[in-house]
C-alpha atoms as a PDB file:
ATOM      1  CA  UNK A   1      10.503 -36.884  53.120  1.00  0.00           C
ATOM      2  CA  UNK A   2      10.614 -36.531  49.783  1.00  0.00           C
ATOM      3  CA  UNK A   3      11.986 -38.722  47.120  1.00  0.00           C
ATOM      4  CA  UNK A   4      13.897 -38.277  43.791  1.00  0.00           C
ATOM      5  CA  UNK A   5      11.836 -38.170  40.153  1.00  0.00           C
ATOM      6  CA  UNK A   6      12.541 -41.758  38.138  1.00  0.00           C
ATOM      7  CA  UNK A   7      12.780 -41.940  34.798  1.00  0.00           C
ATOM      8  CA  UNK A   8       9.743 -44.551  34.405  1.00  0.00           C
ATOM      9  CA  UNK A   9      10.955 -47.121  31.298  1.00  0.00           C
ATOM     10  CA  UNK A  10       7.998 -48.528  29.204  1.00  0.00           C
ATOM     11  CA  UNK A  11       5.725 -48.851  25.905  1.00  0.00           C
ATOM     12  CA  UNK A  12       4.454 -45.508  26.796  1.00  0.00           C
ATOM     13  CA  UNK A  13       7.667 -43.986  25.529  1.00  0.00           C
ATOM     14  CA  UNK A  14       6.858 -45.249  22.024  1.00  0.00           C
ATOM     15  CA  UNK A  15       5.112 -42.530  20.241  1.00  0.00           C
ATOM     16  CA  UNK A  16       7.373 -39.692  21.478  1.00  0.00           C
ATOM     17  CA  UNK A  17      10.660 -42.006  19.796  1.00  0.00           C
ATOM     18  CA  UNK A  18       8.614 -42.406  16.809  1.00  0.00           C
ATOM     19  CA  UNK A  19       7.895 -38.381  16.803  1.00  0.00           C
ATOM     20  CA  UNK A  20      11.857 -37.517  17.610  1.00  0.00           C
ATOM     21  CA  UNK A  21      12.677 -40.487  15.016  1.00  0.00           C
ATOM     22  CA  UNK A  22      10.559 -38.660  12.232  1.00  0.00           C
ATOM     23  CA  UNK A  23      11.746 -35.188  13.384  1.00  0.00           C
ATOM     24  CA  UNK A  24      15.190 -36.349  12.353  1.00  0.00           C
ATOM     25  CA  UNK A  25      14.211 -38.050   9.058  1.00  0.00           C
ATOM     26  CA  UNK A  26      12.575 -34.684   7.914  1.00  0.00           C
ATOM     27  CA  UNK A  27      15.684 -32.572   9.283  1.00  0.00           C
ATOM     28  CA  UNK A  28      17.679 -35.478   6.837  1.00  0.00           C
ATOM     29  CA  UNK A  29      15.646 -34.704   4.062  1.00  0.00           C
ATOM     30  CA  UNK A  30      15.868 -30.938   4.357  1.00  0.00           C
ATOM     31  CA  UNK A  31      19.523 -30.833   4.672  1.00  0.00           C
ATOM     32  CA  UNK A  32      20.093 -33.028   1.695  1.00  0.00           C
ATOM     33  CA  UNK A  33      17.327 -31.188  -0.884  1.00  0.00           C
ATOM     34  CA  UNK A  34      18.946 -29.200  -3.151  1.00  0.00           C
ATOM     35  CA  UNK A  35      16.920 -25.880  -3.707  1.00  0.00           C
ATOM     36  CA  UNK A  36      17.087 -24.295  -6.960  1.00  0.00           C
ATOM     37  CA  UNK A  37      16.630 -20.512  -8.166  1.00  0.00           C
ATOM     38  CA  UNK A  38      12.899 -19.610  -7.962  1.00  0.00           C
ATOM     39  CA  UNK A  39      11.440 -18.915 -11.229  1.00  0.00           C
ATOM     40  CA  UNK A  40       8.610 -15.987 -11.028  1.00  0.00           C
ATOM     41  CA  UNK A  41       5.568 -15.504 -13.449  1.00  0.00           C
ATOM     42  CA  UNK A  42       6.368 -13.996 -17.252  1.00  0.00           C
ATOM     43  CA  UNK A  43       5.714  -9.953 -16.990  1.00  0.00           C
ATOM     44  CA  UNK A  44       1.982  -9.171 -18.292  1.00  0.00           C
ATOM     45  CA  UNK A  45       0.503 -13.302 -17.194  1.00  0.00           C
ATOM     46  CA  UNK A  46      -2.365 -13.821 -15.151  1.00  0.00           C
ATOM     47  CA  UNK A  47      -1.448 -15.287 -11.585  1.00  0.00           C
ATOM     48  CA  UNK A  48      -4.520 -15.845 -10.306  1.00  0.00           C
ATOM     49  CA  UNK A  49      -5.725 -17.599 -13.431  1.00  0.00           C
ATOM     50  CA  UNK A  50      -2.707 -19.756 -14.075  1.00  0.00           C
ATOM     51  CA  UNK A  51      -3.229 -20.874 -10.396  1.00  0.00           C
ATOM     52  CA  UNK A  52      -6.597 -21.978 -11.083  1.00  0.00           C
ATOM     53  CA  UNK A  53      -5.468 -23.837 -14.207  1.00  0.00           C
ATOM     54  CA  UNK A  54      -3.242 -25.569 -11.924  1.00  0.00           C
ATOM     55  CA  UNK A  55      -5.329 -26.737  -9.582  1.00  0.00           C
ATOM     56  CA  UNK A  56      -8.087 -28.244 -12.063  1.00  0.00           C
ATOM     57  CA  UNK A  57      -5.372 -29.720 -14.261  1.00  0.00           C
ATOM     58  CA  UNK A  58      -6.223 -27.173 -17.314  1.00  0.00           C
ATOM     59  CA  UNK A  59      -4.014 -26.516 -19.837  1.00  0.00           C
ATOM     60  CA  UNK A  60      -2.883 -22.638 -19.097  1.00  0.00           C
ATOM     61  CA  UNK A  61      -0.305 -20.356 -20.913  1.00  0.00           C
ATOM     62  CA  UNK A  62       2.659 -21.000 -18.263  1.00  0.00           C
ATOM     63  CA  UNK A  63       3.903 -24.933 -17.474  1.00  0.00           C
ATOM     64  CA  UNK A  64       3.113 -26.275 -14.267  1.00  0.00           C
ATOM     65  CA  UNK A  65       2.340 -29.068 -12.122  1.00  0.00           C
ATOM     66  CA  UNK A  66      -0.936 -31.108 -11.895  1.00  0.00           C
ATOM     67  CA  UNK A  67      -2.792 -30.133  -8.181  1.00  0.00           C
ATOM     68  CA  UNK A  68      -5.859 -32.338  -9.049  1.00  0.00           C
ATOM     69  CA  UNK A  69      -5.387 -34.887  -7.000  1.00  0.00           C
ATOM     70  CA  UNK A  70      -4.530 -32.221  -3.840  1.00  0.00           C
ATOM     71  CA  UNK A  71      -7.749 -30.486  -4.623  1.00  0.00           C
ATOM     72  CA  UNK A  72      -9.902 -33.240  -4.496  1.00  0.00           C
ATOM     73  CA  UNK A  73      -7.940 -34.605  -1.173  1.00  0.00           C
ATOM     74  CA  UNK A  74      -8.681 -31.333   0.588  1.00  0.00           C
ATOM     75  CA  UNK A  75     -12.184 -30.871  -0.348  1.00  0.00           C
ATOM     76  CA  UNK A  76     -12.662 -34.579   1.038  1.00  0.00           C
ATOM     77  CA  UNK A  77     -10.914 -33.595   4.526  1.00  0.00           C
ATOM     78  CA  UNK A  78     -12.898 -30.370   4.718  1.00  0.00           C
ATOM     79  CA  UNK A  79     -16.150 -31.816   3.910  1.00  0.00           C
ATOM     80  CA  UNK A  80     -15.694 -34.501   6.463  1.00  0.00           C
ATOM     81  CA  UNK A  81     -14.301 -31.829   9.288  1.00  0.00           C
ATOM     82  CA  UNK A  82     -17.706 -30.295   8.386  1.00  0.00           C
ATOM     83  CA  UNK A  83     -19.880 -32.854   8.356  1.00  0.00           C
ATOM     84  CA  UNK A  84     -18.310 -33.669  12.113  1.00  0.00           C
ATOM     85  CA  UNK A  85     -18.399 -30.193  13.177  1.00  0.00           C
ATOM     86  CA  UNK A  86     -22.522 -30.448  12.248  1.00  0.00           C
ATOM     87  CA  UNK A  87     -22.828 -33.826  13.930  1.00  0.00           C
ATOM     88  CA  UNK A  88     -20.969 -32.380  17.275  1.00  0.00           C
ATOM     89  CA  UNK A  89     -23.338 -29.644  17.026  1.00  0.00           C
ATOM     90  CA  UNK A  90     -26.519 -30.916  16.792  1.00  0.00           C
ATOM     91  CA  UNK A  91     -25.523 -33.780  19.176  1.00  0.00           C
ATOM     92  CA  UNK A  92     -24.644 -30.722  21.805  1.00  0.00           C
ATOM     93  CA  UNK A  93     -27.944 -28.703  21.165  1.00  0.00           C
ATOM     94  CA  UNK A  94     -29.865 -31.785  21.919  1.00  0.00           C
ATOM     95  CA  UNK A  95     -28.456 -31.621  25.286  1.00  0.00           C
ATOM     96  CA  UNK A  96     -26.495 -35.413  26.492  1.00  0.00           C
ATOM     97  CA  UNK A  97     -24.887 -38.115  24.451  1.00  0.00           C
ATOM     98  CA  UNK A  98     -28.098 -38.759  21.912  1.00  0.00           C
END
């Protein structure tokens, strides 16, 4: 005989609240920011070098927005994922945990 599924009550319900409950702060936060009209590049500017201006925080022809700190924050993640990617590597060619 076969019995019917309970819902099973307990601290292992935690993270998926805390997921649903950030879900719904970033669905507050996109229904309340106001988006204005895009602004494109002047006719007869460089895109690709203004972007690289941007990123390193150098003074360019157009305005823009310091990405410094972003740069340096994803060279940092990528050189760790790397460096981890190596380690997992080498640790599987050896052949076992060592």
């Amino acid at each position: 005989m076969t019995t019917r599924p309970r819902l099973r009550v307990g601290g292992h319900l935690l993270p998926g609240l805390l997921a649903v409950a950030l879900f719904l702060v970033f669905l507050a936060m996109i229904a309340s920011a106001r988006f204005d009209d895009a602004v494109g590049f002047p006719e007869g500017e460089s895109i690709v070098a203004n972007i690289g201006f941007a990123l390193l925080n150098i003074e360019g022809t157009i305005e823009f927005e310091g990405f410094l700190v972003a740069l340096i924050a994803i060279a940092v993640v990528l050189d760790a994922a790397l460096s981890g990617a190596v380690l997992l590597a080498s640790r599987d060619e050896a052949g076992g945990d060592g």
